[in-house]
Protein backbone atom coordinates (compact mmCIF):
# COMPACT_ATOMS: atom_id res chain seq x y z
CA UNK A 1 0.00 0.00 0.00
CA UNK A 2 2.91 2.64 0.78
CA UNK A 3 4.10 3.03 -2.83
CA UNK A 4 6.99 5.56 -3.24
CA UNK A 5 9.60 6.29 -0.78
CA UNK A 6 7.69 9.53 1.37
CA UNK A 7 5.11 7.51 2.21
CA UNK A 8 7.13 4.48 3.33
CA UNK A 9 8.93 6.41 5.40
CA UNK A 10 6.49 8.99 7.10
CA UNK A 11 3.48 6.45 7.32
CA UNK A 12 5.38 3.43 7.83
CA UNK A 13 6.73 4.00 10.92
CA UNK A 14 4.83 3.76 13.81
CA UNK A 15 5.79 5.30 17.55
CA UNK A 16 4.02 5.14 20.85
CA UNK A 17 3.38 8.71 22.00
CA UNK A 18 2.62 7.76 25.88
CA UNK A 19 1.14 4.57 27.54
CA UNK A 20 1.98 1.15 26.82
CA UNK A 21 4.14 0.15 23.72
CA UNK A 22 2.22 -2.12 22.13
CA UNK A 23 3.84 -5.60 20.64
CA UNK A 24 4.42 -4.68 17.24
CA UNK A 25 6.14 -1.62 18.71
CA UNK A 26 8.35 -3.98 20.48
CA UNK A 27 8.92 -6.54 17.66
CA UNK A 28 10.12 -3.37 15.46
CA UNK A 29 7.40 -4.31 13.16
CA UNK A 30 6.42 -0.68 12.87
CA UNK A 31 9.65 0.13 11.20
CA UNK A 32 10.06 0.48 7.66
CA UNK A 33 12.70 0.73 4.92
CA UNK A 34 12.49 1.64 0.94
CA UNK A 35 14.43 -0.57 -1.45
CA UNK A 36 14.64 1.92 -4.50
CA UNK A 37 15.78 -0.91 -6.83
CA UNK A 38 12.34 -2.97 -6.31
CA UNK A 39 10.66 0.08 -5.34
CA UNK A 40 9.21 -1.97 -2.21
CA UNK A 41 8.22 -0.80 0.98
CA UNK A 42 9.24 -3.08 3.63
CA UNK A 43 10.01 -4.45 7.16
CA UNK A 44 13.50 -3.28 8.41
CA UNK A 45 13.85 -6.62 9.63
CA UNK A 46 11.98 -8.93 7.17
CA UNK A 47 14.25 -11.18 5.23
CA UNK A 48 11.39 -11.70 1.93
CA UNK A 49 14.31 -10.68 -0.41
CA UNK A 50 17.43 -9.22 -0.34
CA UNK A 51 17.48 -5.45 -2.15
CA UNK A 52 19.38 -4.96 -5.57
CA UNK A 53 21.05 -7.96 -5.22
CA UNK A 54 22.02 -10.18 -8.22
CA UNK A 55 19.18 -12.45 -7.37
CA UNK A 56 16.57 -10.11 -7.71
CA UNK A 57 17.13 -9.18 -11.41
CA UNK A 58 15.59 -10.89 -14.34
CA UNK A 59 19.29 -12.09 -15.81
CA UNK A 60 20.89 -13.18 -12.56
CA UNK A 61 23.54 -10.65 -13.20
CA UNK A 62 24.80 -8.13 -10.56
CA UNK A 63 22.82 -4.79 -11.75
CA UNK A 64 24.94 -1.33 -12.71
CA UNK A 65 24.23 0.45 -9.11
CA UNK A 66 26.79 -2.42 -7.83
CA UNK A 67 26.87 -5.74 -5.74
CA UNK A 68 23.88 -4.47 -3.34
CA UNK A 69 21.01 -2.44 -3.70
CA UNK A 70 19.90 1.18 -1.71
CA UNK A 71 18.07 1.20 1.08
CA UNK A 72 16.44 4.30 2.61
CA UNK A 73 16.02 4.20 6.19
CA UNK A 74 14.98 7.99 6.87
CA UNK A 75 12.63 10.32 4.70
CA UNK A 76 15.03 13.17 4.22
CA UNK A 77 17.14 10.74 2.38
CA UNK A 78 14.23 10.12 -0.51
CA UNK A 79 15.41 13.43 -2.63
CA UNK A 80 19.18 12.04 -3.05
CA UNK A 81 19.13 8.50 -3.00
CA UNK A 82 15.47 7.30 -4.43
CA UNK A 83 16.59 7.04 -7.83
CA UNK A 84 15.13 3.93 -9.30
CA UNK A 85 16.87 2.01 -12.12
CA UNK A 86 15.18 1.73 -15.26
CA UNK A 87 14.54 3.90 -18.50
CA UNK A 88 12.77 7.54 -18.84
CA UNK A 89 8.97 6.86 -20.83
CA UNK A 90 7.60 9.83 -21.92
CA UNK A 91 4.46 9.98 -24.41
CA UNK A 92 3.39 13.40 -25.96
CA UNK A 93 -0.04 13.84 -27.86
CA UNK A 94 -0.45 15.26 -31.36
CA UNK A 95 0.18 18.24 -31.60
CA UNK A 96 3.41 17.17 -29.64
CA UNK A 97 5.08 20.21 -27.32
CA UNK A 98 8.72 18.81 -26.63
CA UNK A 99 8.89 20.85 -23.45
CA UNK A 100 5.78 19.73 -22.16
CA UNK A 101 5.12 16.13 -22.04
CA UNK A 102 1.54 14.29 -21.58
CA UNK A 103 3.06 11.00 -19.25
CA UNK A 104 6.71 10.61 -18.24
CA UNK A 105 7.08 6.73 -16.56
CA UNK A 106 9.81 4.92 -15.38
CA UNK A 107 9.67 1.69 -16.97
CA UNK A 108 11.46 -2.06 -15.85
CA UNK A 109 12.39 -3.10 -19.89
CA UNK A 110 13.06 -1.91 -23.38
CA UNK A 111 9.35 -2.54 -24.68
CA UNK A 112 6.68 -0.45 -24.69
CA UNK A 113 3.38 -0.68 -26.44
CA UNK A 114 1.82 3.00 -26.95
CA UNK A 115 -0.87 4.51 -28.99
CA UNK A 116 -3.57 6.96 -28.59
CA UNK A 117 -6.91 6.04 -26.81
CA UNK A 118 -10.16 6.30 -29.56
CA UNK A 119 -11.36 9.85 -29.15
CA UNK A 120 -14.41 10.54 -26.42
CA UNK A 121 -14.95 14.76 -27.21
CA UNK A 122 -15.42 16.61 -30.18
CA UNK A 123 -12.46 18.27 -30.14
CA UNK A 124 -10.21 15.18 -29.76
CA UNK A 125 -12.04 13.94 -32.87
CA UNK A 126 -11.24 16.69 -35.09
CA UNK A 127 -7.03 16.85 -33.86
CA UNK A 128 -5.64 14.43 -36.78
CA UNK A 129 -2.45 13.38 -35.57
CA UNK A 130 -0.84 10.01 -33.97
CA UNK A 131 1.20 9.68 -30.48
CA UNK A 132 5.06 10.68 -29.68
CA UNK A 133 6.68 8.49 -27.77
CA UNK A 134 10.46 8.35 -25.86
CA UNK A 135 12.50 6.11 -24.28
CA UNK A 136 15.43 8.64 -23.19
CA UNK A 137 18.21 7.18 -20.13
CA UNK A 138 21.27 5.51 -20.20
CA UNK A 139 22.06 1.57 -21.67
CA UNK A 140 24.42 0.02 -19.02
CA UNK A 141 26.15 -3.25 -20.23
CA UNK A 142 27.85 -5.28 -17.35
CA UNK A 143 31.07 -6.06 -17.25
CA UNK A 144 30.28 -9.86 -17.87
CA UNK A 145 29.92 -8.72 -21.87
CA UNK A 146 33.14 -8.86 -22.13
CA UNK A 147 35.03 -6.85 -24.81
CA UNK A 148 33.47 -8.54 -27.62
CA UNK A 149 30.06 -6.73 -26.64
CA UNK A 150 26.45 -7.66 -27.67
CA UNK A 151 24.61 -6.27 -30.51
CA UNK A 152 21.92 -3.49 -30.38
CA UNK A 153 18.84 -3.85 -32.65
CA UNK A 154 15.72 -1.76 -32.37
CA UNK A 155 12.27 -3.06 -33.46
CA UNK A 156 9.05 -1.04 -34.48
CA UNK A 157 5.29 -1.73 -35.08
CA UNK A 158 3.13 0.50 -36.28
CA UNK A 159 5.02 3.66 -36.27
CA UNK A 160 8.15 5.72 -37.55
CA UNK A 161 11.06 5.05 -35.48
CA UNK A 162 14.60 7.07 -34.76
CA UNK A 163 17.43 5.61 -32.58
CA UNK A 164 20.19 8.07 -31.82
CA UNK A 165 22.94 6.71 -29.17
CA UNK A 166 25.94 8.33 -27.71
CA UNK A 167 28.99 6.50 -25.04
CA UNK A 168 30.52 8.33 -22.21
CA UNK A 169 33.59 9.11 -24.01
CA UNK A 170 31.63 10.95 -27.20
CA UNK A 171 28.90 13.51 -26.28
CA UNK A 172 27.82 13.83 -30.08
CA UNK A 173 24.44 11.44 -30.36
CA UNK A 174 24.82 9.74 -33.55
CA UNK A 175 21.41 7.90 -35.56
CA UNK A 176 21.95 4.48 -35.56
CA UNK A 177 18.84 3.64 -36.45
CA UNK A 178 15.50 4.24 -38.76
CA UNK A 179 12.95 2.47 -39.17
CA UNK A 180 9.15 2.38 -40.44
CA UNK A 181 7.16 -0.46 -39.85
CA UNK A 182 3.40 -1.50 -40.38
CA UNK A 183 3.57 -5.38 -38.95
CA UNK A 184 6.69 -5.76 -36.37
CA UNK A 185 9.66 -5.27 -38.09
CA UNK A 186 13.76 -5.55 -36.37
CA UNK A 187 17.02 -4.12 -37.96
CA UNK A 188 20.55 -4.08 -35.95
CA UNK A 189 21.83 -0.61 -34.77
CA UNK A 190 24.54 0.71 -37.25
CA UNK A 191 27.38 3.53 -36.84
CA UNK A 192 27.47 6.17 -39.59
CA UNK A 193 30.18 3.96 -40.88
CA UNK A 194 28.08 1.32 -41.29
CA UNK A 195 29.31 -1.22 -38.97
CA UNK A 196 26.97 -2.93 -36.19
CA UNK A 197 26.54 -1.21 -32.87
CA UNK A 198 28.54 -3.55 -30.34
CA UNK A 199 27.61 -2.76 -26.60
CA UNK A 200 30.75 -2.95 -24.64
CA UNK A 201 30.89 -2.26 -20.89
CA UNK A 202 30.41 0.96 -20.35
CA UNK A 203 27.61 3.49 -20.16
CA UNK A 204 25.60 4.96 -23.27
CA UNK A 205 23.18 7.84 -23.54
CA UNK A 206 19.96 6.70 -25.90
CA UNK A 207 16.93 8.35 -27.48
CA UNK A 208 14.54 5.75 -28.77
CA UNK A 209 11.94 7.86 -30.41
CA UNK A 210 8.94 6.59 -32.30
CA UNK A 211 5.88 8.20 -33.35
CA UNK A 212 2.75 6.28 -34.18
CA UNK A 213 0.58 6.88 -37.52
CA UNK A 214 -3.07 7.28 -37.14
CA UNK A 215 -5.15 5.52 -39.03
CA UNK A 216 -8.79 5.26 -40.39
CA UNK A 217 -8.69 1.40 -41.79
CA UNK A 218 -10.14 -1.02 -38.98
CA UNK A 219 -7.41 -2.64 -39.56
CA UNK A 220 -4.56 -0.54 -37.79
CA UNK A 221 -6.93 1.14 -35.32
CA UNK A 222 -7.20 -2.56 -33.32
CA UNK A 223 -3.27 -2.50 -32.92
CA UNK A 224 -1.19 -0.45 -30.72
CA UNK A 225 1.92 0.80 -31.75
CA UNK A 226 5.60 -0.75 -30.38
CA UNK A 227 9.16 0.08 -29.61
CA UNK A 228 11.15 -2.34 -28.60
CA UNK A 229 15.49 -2.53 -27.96
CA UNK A 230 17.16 -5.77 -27.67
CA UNK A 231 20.52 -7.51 -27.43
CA UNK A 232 22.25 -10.09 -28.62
CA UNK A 233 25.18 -12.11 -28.71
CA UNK A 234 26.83 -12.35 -32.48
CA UNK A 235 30.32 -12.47 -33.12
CA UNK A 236 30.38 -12.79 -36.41
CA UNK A 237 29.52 -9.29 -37.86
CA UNK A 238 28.68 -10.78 -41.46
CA UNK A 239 24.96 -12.98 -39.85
CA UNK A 240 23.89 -9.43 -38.69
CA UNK A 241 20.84 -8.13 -41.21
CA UNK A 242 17.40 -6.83 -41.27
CA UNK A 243 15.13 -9.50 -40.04
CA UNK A 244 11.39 -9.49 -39.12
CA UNK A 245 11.03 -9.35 -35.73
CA UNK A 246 11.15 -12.64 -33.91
CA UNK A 247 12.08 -13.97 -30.01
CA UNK A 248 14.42 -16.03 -29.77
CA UNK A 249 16.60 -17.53 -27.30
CA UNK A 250 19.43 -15.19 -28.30
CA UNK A 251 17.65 -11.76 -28.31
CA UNK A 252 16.15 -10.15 -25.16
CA UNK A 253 15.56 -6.68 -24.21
CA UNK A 254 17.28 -5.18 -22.00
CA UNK A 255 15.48 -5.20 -18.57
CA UNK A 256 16.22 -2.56 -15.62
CA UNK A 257 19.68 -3.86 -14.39
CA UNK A 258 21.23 -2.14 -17.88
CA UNK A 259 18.97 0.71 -17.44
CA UNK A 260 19.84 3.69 -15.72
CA UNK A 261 17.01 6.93 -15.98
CA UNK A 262 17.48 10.42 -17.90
CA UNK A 263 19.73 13.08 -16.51
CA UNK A 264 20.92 16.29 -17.05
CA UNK A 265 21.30 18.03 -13.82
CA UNK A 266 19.81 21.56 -15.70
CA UNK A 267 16.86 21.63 -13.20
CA UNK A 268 16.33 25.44 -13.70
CA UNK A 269 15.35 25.42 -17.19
CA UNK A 270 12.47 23.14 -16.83
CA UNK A 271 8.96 25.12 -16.45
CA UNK A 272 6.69 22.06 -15.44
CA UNK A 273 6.31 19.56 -13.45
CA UNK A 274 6.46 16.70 -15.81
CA UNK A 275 8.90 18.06 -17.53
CA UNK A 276 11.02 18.60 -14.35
CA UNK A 277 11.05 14.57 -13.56
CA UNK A 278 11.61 13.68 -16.95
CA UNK A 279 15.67 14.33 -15.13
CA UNK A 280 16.43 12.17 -12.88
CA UNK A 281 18.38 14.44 -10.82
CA UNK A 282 15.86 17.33 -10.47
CA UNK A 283 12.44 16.98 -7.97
CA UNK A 284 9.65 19.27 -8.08
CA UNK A 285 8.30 22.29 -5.57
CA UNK A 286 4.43 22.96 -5.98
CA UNK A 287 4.56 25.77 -3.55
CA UNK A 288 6.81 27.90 -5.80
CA UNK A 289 6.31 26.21 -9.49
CA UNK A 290 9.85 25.53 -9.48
CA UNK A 291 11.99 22.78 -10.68
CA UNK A 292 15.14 22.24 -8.42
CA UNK A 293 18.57 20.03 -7.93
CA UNK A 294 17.70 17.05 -5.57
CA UNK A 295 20.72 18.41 -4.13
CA UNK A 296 19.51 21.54 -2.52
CA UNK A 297 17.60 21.66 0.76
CA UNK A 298 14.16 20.93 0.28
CA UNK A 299 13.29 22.77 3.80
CA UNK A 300 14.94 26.00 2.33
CA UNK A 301 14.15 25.97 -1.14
CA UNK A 302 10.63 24.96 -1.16
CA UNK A 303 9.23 26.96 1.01
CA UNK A 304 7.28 29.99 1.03
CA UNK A 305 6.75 32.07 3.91
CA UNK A 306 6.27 29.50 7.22
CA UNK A 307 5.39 26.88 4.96
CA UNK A 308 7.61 24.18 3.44
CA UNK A 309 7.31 20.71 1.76
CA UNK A 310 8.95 17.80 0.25
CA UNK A 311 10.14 18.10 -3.42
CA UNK A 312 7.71 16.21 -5.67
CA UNK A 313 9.71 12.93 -6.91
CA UNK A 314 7.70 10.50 -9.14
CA UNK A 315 5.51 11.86 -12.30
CA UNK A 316 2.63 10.20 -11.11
CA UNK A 317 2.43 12.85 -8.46
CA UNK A 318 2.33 15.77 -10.57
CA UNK A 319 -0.72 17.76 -10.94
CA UNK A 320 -1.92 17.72 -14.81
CA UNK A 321 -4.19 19.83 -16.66
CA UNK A 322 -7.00 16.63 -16.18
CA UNK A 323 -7.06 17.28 -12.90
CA UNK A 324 -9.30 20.87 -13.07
CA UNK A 325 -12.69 20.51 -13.52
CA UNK A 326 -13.67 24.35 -13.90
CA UNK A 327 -12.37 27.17 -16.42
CA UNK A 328 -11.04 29.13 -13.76
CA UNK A 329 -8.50 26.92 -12.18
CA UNK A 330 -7.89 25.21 -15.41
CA UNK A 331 -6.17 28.34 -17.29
CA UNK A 332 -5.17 30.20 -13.93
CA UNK A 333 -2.43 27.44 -13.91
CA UNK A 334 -0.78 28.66 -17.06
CA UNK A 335 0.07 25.51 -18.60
CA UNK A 336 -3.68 24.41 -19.65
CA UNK A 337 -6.52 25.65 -22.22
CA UNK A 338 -10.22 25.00 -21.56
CA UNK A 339 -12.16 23.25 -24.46
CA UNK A 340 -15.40 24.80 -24.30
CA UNK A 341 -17.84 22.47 -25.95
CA UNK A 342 -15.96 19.61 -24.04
CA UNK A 343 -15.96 21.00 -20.50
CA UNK A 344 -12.36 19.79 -20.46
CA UNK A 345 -9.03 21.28 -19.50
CA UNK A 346 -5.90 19.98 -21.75
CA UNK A 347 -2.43 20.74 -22.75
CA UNK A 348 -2.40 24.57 -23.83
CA UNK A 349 -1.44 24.36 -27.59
CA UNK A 350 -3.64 20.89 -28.28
């Protein structure tokens, strides 16, 4: 029931203000801890699982946070240390406002099935125009690869596709992948010299981006479009070629012990909410509409006169122009229009 780290923390720990401890006060039971790797609230002294160790990811390999997990013992530590492995998901509706996203998600593996809902207003009718979608973090190979690497391939469904991909040691993103695709369709990631893309130990920057074209055959409008990113194991350059997509015992996607979130550390730049957490290393402040560095003080930057609060952490949390149900309080935020003959707020600019 206590979902993110705040609420693990502040109602997960119980004390006995006066009289008689009771027994679960004595048996500690009343004392929590956050994994951030599982994302589990739990007893400090429960032994269902160990956190972030090798045993608790899908390949059985040690994960790229190290040979044991993070756990938070104390709230104030939630703003530095909750960082959850895993890729940045963010989905933007037609027409598509890169500094203002519609959902931003942290998600567990490299496939994601997105596509717009069937239109409910008149308004959402008349917008022609298909879904934006991102997978944006960091690909983290372990050192287990070896130097021979595995090979990145993207896949697509139903959508336009662009893979662009940068290591630590070159901080120009180049494409290494294109892709349009009506059924499911798979190529292998390729340098601008043409050679595959061979994932060495190390850690790469990636922006998956795919965009999904609407439709008006039944056909397409009863399948959602895909992205997908896999790996595989080929060392022999010459068997790598464009292949329909397929699973096989060889190709997986990566899953959230290679995966490391979006950052970027420019916290100040961002004007809204979602678009603050789409970097990892920034949190929210609803009292002053400002994005800041999970490094500052919470207590003394978000706070306005007496009053202070915890930085918002997870997108989820973020207020969203769905959320006002009258004119007024729908454009007084300055991030919404109000659709009339819909009695709806929505993204300003839709």
């Amino acid at each position: 029931a206590l979902g993110d780290c705040h609420s693990c923390l502040i109602h997960g720990n119980t004390t006995t203000p006066g009289g008689a401890p009771s027994v679960a006060y004595k048996l500690r039971l009343g004392h929590c801890t956050w994994c951030v790797q599982n994302a589990r609230c739990h007893h400090r002294d429960d032994n269902y699982g160990v956190c972030g160790l090798r045993e608790d990811t899908p390949s059985q390999v040690p994960g790229w946070w190290g040979a044991k997990g993070t756990e938070v013992g104390a709230v104030e530590e939630c703003r530095v240390l909750d960082r959850r492995p895993g890729l940045t998901f963010l989905k933007y509706k037609h027409p598509a406002d890169l500094t203002h996203p519609d959902s931003v998600t942290i998600i567990n593996a490299t496939t994601v099935d997105f596509s717009l809902l069937n239109p409910t207003t008149r308004i959402e009718q008349a917008l022609v125009g298909g879904m934006t979608a991102r997978l944006l973090g960091f690909l983290r190979p372990p050192e287990s690869w070896g130097d021979t690497g595995e090979v990145l391939r993207m896949c697509a469904s139903h959508s336009s596709a662009l893979l662009r991909l940068a290591s630590t040691d070159n901080n120009n993103m180049d494409v290494v992948g294109n892709l349009t695709a009506e059924l499911s369709q798979c190529l292998p990631a390729r340098l601008p010299s043409g050679s595959p893309v061979f994932l060495i130990p190390g850690r790469y920057l990636v922006d998956f981006e795919s965009h999904s074209s609407p439709s008006k055959s039944s056909y397409t409008t009863h399948h959602q479009s895909n992205m997908e990113l896999q790996h595989y194991r080929d060392t022999d350059a010459s068997k790598v070629r464009i292949t329909p997509a397929s699973v096989s015992s060889d190709t997986t996607v990566f899953t959230f012990e290679y995966l490391e979130p979006y950052e970027n550390g420019s916290c100040s730049l961002y004007s809204n909410c979602l678009q603050c957490l789409t970097d990892s290393m920034c949190g929210w402040c609803d009292l002053t509409s400002l994005c800041y560095s999970r490094l500052l003080n919470e207590m003394e930057v978000c706070s306005r006169d007496d009053e202070w609060r915890y930085l918002t952490l997870l997108p989820a949390t973020c207020a969203n122009c769905s959320n006002y149900i009258s004119c007024e309080t729908c454009v007084g935020s300055g991030l919404c229009e109000w659709w009339t003959e819909d009695a709806k707020c929505a993204r300003k600019g839709r």
